[in-house]
Protein backbone atom coordinates (compact mmCIF):
# COMPACT_ATOMS: atom_id res chain seq x y z
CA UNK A 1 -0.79 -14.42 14.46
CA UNK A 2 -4.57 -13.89 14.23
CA UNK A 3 -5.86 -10.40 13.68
CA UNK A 4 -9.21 -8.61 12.01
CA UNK A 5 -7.78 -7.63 8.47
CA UNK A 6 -8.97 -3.88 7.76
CA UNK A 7 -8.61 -1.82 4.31
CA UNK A 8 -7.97 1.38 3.64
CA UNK A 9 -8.67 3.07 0.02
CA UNK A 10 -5.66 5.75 -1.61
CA UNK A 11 -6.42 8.75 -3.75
CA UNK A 12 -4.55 9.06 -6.91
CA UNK A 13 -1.93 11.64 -6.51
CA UNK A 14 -1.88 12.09 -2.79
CA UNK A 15 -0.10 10.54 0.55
CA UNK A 16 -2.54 8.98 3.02
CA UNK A 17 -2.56 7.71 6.08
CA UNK A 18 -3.58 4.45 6.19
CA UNK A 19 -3.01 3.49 9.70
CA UNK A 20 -1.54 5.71 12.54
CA UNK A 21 0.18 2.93 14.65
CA UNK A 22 1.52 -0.84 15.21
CA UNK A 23 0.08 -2.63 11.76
CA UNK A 24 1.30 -4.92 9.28
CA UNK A 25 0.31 -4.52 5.89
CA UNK A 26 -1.37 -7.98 4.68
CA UNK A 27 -1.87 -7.05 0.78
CA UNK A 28 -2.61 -4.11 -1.70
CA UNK A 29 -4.40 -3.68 -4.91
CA UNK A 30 -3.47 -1.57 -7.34
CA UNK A 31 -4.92 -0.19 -10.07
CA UNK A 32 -3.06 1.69 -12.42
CA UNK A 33 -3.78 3.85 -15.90
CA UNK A 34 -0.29 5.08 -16.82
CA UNK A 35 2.58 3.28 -15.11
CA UNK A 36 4.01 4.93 -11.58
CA UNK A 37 5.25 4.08 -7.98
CA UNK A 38 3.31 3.41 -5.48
CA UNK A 39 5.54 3.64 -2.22
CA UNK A 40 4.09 1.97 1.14
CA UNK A 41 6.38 3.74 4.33
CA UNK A 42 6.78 3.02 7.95
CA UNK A 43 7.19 6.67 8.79
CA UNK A 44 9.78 7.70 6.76
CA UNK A 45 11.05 4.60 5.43
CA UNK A 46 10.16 2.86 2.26
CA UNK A 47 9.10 -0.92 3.73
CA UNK A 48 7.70 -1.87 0.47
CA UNK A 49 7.22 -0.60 -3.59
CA UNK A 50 5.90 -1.59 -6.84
CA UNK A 51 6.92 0.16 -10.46
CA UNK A 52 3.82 -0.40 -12.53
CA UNK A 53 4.16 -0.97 -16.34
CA UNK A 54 3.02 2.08 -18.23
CA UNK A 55 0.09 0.24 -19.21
CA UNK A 56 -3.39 0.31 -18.26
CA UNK A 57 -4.07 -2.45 -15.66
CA UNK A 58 -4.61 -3.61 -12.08
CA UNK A 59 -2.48 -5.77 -9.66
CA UNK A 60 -3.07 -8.22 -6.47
CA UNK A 61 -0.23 -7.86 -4.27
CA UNK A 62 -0.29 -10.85 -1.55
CA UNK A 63 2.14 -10.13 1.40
CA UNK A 64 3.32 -13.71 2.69
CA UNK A 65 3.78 -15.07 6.65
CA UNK A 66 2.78 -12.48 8.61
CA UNK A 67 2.39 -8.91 6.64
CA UNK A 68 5.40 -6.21 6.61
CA UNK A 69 5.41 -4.69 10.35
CA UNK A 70 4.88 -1.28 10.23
CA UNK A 71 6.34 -0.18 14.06
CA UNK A 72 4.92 3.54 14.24
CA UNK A 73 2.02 3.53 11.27
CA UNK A 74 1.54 2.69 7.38
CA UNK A 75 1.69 5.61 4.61
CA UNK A 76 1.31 5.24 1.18
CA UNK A 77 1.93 7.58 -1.33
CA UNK A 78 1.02 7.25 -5.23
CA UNK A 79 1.36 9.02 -8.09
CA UNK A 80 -1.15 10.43 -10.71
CA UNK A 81 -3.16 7.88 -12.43
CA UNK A 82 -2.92 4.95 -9.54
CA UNK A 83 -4.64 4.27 -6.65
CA UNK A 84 -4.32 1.77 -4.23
CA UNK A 85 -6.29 -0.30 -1.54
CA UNK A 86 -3.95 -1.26 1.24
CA UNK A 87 -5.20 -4.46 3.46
CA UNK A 88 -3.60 -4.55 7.12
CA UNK A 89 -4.34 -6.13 10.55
């Protein structure tokens, strides 16, 4: 399935809403200065989430086929000291 890939950029310590409706989540980069969760959510539930080490670094997080579906709208939530860039289509 073709579709225009879009990005979205998350605030350290905060929930946003990085698409309100039908999406599927096509990658993420994450950058991270003290280890953390970063939790992507279809609503309420968790559809994908990555521990980071507590380390300083930065990830490249390739979703294969065609994305996670998110049915009613993507939310990601991260903690303190990461932020996130969440690709979807």
């Amino acid at each position: 399935m073709q579709t225009d890939v879009k990005s979205t950029a998350c605030a350290n310590a905060a929930t946003t809403v990085v698409f309100n409706g039908p999406a599927r989540v096509k990658g993420l980069t994450i950058s991270y200065a003290s280890g953390g969760v970063v939790y992507l959510a279809n609503n309420t539930s968790n559809v994908f989430v990555f521990t980071a080490p507590a380390a300083v670094g930065s990830i490249n997080v390739l979703i294969p086929g065609e994305g996670i579906r998110c049915s009613t709208g993507i939310y990601a939530t991260t903690p303190a000291g990461m932020t996130a860039t969440v690709f979807y289509g």
